[in-house]
PDB file of N, CA and C in Angstrom:
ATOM      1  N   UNK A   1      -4.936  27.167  17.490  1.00  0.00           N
ATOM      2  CA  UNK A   1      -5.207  26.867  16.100  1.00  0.00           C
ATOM      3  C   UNK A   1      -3.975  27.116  15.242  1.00  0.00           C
ATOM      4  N   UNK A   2      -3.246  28.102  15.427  1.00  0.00           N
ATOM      5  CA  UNK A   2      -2.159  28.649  14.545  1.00  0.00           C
ATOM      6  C   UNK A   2      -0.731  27.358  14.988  1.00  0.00           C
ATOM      7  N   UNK A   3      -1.181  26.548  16.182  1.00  0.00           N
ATOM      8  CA  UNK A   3       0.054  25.665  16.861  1.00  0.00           C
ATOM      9  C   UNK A   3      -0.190  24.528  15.503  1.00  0.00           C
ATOM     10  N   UNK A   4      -1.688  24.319  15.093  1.00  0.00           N
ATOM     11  CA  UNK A   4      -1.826  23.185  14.648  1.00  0.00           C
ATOM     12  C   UNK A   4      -1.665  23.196  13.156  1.00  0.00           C
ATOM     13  N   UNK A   5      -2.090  24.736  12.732  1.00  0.00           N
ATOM     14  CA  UNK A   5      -1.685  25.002  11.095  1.00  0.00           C
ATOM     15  C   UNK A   5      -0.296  24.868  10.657  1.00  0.00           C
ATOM     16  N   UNK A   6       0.531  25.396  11.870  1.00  0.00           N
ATOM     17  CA  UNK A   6       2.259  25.744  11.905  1.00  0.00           C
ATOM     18  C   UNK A   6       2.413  24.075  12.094  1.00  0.00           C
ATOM     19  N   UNK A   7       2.047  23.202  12.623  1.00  0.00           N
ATOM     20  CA  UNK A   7       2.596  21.933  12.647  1.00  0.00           C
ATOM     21  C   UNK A   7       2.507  21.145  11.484  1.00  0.00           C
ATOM     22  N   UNK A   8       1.243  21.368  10.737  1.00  0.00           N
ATOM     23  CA  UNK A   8       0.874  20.821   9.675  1.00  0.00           C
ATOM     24  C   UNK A   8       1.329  21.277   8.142  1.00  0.00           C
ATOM     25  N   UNK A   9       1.971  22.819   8.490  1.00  0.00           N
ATOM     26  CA  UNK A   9       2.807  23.177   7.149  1.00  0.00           C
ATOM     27  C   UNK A   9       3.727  23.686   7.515  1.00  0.00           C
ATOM     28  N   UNK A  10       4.351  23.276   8.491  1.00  0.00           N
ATOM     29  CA  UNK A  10       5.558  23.433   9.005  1.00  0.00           C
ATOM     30  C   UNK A  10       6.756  21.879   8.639  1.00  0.00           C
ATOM     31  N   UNK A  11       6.195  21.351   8.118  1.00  0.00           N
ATOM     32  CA  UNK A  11       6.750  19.909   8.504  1.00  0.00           C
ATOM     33  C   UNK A  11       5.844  19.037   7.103  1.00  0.00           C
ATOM     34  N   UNK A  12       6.875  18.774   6.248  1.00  0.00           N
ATOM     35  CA  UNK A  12       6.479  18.702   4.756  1.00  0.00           C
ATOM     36  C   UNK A  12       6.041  16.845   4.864  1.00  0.00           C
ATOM     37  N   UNK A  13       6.715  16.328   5.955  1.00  0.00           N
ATOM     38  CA  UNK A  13       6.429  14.489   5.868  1.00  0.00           C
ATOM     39  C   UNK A  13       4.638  14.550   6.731  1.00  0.00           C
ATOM     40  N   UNK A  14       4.281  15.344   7.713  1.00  0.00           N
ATOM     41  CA  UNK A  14       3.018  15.572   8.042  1.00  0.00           C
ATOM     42  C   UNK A  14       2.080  15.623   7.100  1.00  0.00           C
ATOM     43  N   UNK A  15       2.608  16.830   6.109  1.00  0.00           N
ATOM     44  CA  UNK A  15       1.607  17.365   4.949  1.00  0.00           C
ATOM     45  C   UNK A  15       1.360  16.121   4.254  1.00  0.00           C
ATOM     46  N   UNK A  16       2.120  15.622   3.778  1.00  0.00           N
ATOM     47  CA  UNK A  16       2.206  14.465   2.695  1.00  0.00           C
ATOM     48  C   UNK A  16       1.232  13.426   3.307  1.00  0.00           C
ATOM     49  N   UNK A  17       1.767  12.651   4.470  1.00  0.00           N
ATOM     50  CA  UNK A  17       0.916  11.606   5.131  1.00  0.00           C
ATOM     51  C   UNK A  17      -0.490  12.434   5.262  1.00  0.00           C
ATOM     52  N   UNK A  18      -0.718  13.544   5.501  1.00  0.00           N
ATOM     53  CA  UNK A  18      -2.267  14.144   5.894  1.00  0.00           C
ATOM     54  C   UNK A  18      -2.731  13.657   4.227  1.00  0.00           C
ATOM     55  N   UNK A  19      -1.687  14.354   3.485  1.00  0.00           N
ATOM     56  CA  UNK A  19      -2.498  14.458   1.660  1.00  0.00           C
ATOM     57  C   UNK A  19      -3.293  12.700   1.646  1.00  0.00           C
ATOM     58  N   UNK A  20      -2.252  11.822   1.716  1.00  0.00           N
ATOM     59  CA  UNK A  20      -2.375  11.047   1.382  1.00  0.00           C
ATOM     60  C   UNK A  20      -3.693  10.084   2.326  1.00  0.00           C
ATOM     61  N   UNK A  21      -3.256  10.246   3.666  1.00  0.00           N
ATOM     62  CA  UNK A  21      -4.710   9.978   4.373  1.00  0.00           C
ATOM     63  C   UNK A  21      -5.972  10.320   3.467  1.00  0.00           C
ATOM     64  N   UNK A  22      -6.231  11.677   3.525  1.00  0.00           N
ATOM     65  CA  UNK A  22      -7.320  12.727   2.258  1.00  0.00           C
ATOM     66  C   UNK A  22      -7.749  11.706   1.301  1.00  0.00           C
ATOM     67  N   UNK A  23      -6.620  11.761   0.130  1.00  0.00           N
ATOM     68  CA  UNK A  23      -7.434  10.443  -0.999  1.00  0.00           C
ATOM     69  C   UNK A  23      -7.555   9.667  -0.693  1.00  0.00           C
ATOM     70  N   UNK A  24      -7.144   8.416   0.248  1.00  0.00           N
ATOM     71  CA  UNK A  24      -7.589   7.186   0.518  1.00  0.00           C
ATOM     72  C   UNK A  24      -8.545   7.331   1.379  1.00  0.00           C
ATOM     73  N   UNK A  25      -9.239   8.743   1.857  1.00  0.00           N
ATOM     74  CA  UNK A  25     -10.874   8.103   2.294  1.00  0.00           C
ATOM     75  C   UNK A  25     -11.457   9.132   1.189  1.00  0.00           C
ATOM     76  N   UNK A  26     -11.413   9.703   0.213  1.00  0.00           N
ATOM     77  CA  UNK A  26     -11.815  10.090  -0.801  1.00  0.00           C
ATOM     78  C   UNK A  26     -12.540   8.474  -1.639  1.00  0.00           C
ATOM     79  N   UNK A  27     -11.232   8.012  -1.964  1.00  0.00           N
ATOM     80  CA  UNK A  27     -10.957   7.057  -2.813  1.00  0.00           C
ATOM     81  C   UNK A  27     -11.850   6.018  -1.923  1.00  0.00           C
ATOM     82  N   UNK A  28     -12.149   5.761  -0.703  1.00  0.00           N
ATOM     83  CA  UNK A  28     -12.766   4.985   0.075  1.00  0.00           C
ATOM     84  C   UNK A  28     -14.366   5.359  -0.252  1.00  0.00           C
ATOM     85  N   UNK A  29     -14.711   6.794  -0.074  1.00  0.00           N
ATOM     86  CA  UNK A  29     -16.275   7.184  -0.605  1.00  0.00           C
ATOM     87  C   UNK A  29     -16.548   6.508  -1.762  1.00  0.00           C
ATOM     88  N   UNK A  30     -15.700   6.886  -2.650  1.00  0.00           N
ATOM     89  CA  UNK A  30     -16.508   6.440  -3.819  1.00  0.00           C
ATOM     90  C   UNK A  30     -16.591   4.879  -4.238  1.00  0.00           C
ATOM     91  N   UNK A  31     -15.942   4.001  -3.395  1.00  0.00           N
ATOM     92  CA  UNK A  31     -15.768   2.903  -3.577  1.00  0.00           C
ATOM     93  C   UNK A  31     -17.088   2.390  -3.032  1.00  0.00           C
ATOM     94  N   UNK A  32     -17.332   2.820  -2.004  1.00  0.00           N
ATOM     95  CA  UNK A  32     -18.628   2.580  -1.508  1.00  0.00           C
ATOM     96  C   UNK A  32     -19.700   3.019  -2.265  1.00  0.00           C
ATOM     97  N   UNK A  33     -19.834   4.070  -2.794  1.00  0.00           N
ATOM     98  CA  UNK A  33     -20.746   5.034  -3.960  1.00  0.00           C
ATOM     99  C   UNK A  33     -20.971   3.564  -4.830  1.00  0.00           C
ATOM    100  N   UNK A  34     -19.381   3.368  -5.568  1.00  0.00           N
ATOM    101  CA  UNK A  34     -20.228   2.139  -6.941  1.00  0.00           C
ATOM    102  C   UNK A  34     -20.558   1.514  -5.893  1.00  0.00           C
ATOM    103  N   UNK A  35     -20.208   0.176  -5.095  1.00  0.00           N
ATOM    104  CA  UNK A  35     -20.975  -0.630  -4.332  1.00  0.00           C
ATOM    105  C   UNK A  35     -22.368  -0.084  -4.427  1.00  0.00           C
ATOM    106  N   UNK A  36     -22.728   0.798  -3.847  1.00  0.00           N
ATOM    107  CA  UNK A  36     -24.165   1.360  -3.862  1.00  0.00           C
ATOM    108  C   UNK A  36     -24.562   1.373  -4.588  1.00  0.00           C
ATOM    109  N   UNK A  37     -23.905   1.903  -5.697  1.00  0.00           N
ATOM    110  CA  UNK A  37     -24.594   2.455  -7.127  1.00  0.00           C
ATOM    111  C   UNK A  37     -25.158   0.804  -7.836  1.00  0.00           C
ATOM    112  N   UNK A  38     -23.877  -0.454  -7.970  1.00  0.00           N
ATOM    113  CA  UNK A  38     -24.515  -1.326  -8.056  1.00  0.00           C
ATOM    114  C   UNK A  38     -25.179  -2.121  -7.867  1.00  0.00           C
ATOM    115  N   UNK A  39     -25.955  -1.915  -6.604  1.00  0.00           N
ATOM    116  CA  UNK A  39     -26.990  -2.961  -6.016  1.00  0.00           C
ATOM    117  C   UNK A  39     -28.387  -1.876  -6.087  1.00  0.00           C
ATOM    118  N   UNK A  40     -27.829  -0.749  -6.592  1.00  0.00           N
ATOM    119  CA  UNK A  40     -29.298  -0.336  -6.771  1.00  0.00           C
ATOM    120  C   UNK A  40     -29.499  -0.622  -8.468  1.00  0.00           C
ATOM    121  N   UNK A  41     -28.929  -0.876  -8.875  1.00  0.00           N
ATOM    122  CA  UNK A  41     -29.227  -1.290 -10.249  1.00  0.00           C
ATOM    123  C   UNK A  41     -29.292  -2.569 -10.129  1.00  0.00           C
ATOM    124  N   UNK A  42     -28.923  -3.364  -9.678  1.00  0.00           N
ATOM    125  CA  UNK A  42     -29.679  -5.120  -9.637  1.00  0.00           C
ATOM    126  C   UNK A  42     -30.660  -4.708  -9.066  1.00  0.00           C
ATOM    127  N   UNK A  43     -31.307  -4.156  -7.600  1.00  0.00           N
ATOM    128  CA  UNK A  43     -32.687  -3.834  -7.355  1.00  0.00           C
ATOM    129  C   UNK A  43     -33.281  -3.455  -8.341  1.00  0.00           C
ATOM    130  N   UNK A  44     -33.402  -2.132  -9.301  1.00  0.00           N
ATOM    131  CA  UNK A  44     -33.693  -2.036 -10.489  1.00  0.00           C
ATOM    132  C   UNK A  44     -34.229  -3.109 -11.528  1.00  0.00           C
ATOM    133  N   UNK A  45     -33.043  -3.577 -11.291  1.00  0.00           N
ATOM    134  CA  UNK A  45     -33.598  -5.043 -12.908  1.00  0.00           C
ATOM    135  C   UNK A  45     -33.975  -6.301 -12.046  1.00  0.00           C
ATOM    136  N   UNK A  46     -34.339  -6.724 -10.770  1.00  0.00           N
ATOM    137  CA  UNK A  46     -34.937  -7.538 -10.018  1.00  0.00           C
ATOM    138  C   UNK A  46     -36.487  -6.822 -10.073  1.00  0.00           C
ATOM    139  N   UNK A  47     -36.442  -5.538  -9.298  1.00  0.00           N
ATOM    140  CA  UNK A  47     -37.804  -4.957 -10.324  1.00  0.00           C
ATOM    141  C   UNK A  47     -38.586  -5.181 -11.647  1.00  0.00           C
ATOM    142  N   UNK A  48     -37.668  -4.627 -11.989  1.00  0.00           N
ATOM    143  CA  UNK A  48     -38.312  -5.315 -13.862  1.00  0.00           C
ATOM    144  C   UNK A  48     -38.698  -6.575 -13.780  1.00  0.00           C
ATOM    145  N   UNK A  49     -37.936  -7.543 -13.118  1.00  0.00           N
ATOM    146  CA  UNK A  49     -38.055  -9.069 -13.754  1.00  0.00           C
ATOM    147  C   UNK A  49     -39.708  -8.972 -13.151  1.00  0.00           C
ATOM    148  N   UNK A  50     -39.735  -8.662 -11.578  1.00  0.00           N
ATOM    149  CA  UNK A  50     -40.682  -8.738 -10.947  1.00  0.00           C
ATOM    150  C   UNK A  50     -41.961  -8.220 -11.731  1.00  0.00           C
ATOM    151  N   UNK A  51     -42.149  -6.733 -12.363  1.00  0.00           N
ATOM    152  CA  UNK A  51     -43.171  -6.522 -13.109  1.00  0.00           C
ATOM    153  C   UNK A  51     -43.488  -7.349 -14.171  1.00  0.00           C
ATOM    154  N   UNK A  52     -42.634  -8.123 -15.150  1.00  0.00           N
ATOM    155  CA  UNK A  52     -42.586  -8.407 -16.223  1.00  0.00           C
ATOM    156  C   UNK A  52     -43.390  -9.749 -15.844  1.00  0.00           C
ATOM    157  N   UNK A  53     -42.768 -10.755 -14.793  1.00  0.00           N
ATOM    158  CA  UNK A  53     -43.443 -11.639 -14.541  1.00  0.00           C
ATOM    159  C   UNK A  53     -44.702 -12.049 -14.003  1.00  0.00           C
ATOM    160  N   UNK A  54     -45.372 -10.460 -13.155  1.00  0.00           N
ATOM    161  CA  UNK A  54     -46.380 -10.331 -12.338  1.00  0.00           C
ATOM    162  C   UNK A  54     -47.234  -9.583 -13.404  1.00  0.00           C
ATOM    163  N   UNK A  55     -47.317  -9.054 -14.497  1.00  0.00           N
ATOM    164  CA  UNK A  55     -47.607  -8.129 -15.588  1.00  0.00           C
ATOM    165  C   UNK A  55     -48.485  -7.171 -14.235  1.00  0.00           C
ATOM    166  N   UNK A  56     -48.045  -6.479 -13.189  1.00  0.00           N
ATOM    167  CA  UNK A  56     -48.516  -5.824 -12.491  1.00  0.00           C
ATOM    168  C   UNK A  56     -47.792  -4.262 -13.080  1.00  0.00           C
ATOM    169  N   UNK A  57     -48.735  -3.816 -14.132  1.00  0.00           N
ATOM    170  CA  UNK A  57     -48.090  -2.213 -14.625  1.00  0.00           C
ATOM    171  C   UNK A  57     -47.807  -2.531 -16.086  1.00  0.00           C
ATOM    172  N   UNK A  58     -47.648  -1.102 -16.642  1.00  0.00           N
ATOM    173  CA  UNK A  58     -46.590  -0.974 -17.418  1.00  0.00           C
ATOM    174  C   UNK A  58     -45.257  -0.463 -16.961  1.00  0.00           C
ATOM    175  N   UNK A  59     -44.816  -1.537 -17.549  1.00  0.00           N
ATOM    176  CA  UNK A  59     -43.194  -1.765 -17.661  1.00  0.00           C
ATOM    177  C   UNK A  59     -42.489  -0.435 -17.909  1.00  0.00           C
ATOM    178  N   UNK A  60     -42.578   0.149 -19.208  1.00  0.00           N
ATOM    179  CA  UNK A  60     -41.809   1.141 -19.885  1.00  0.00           C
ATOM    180  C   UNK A  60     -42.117   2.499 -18.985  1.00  0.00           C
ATOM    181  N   UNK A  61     -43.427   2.564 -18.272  1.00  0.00           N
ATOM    182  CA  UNK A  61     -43.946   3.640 -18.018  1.00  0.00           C
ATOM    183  C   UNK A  61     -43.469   3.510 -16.492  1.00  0.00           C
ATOM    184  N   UNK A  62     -43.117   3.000 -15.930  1.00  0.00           N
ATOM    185  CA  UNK A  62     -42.665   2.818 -14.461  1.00  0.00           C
ATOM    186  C   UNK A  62     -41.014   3.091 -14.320  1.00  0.00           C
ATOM    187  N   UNK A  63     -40.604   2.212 -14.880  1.00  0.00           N
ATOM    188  CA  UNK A  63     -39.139   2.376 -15.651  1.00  0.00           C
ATOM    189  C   UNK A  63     -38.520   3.790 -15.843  1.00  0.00           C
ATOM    190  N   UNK A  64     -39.779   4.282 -16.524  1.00  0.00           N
ATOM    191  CA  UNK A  64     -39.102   5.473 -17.265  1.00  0.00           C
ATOM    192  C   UNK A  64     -39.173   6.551 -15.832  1.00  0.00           C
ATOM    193  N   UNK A  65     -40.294   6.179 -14.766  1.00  0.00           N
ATOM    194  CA  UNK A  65     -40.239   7.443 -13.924  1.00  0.00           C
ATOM    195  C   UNK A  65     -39.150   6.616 -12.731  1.00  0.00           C
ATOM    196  N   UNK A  66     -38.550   5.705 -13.027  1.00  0.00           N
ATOM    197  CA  UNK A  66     -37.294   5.590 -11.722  1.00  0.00           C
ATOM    198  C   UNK A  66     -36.544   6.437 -12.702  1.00  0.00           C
ATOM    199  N   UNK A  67     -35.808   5.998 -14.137  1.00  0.00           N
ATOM    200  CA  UNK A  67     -34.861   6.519 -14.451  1.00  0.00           C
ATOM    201  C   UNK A  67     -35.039   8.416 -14.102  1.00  0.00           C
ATOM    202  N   UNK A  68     -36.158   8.428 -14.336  1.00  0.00           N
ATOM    203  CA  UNK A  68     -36.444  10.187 -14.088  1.00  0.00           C
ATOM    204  C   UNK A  68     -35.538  10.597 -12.393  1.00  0.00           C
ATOM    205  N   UNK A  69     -36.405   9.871 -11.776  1.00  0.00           N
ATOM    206  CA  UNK A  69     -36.197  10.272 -10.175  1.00  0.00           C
ATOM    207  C   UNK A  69     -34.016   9.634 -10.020  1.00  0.00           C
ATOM    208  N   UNK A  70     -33.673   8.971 -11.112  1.00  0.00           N
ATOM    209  CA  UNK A  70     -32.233   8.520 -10.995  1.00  0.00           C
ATOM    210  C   UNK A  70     -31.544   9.935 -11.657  1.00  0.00           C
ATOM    211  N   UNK A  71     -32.241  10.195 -12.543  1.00  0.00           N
ATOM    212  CA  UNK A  71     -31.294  11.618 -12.977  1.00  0.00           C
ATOM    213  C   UNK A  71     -31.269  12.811 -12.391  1.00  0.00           C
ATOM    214  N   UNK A  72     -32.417  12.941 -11.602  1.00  0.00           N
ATOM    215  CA  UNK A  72     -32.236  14.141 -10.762  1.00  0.00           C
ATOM    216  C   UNK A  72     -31.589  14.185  -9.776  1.00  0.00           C
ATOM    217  N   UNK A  73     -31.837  12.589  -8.874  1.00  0.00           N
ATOM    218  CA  UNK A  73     -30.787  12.653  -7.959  1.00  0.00           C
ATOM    219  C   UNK A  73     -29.400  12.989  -8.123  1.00  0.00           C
ATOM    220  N   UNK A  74     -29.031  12.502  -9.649  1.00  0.00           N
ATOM    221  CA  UNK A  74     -27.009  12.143 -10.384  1.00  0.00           C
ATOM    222  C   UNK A  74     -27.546  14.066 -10.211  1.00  0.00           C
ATOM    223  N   UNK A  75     -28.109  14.461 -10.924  1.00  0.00           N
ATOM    224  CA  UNK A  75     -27.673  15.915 -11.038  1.00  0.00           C
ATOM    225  C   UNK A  75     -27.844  16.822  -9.854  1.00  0.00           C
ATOM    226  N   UNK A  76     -28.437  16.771  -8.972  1.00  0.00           N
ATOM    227  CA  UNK A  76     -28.175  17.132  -7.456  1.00  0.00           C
ATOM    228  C   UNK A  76     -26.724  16.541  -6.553  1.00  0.00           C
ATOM    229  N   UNK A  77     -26.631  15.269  -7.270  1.00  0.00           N
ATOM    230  CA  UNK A  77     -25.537  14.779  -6.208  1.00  0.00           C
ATOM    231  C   UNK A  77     -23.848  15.439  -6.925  1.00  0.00           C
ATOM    232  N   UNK A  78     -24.300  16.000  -8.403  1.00  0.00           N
ATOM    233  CA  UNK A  78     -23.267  16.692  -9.560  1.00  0.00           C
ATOM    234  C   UNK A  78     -23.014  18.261  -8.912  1.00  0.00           C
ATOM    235  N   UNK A  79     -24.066  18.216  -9.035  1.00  0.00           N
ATOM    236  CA  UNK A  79     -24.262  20.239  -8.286  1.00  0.00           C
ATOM    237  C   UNK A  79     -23.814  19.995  -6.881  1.00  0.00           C
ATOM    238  N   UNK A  80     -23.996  19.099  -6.354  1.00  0.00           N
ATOM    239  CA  UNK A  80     -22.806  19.489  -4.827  1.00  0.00           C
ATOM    240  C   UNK A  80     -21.754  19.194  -4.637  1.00  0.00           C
ATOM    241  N   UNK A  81     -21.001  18.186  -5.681  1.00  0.00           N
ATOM    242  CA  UNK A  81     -19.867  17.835  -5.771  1.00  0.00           C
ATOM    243  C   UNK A  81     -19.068  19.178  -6.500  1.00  0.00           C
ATOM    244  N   UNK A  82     -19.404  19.345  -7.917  1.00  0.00           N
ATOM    245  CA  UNK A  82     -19.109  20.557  -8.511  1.00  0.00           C
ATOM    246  C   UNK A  82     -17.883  21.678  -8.171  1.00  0.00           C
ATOM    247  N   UNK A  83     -18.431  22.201  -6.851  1.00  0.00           N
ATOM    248  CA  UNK A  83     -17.542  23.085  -6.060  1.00  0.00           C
ATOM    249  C   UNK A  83     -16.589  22.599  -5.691  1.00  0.00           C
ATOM    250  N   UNK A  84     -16.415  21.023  -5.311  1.00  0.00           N
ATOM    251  CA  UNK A  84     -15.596  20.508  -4.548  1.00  0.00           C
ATOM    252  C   UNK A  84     -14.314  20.058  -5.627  1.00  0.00           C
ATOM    253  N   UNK A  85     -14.354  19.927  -7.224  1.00  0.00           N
ATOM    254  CA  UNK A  85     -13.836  19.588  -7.933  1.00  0.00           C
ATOM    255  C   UNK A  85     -13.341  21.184  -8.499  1.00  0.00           C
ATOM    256  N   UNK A  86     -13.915  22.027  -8.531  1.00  0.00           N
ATOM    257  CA  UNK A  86     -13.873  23.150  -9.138  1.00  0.00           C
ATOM    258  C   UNK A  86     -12.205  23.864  -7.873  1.00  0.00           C
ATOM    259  N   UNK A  87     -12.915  23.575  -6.820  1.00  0.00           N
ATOM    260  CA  UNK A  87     -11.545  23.928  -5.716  1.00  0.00           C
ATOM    261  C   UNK A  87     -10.092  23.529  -6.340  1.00  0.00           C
ATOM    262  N   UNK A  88     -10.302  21.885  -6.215  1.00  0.00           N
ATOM    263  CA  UNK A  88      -9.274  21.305  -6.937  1.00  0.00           C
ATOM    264  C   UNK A  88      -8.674  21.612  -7.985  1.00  0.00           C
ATOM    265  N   UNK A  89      -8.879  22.164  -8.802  1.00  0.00           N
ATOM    266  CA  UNK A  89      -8.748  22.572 -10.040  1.00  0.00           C
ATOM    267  C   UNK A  89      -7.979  23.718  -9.246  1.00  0.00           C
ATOM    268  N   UNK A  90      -8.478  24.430  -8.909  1.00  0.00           N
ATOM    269  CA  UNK A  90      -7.889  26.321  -8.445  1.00  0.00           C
ATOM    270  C   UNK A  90      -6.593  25.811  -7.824  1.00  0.00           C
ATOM    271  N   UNK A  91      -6.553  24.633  -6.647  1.00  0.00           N
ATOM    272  CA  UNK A  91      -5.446  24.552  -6.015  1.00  0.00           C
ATOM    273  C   UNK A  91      -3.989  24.010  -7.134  1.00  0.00           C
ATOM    274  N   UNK A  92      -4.744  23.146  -8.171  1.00  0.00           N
ATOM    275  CA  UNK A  92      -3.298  22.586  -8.998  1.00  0.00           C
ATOM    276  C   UNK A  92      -2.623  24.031  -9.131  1.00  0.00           C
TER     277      UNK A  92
END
């Protein structure tokens, strides 16, 4: 283990290419995240159209409990990221 730490900060063009590997699949997650994020919001408003046209429900009242179940998820998926940004911060 100490062969592979000593290789990796032993040798400043390693570090760099490792850094840089790091954000570009960082930068790769979240690219996928919006992708995700936006096809669940066209599902969303393909929903709507669907209630609106089927008058199967109320609208506002259905609506309002996705957006519910959407904010808890953002704030669970906030609280585990959190630490991971908070690190970052300590290391600048």
């Amino acid at each position: 283990m100490e062969q592979v730490t000593g290789f990796f900060s032993g040798n400043p063009l390693v570090t760099a290419l490792v850094a840089i590997a790091a954000v570009m699949l960082l930068l790769s997650f979240f690219r996928t995240a919006l992708k995700l994020l936006v096809a669940a919001a066209a599902a969303v408003v393909l929903y709507a159209d669907w209630l609106q046209a089927s008058g199967g429900g109320d609208f506002a009242e259905t609506f309002g409990q996705v957006l519910d179940v959407l904010r808890q998820s953002f704030e669970r998926l906030m609280a585990a990221i959190r630490p991971l940004f908070e690190l970052l911060k300590l290391l600048q």
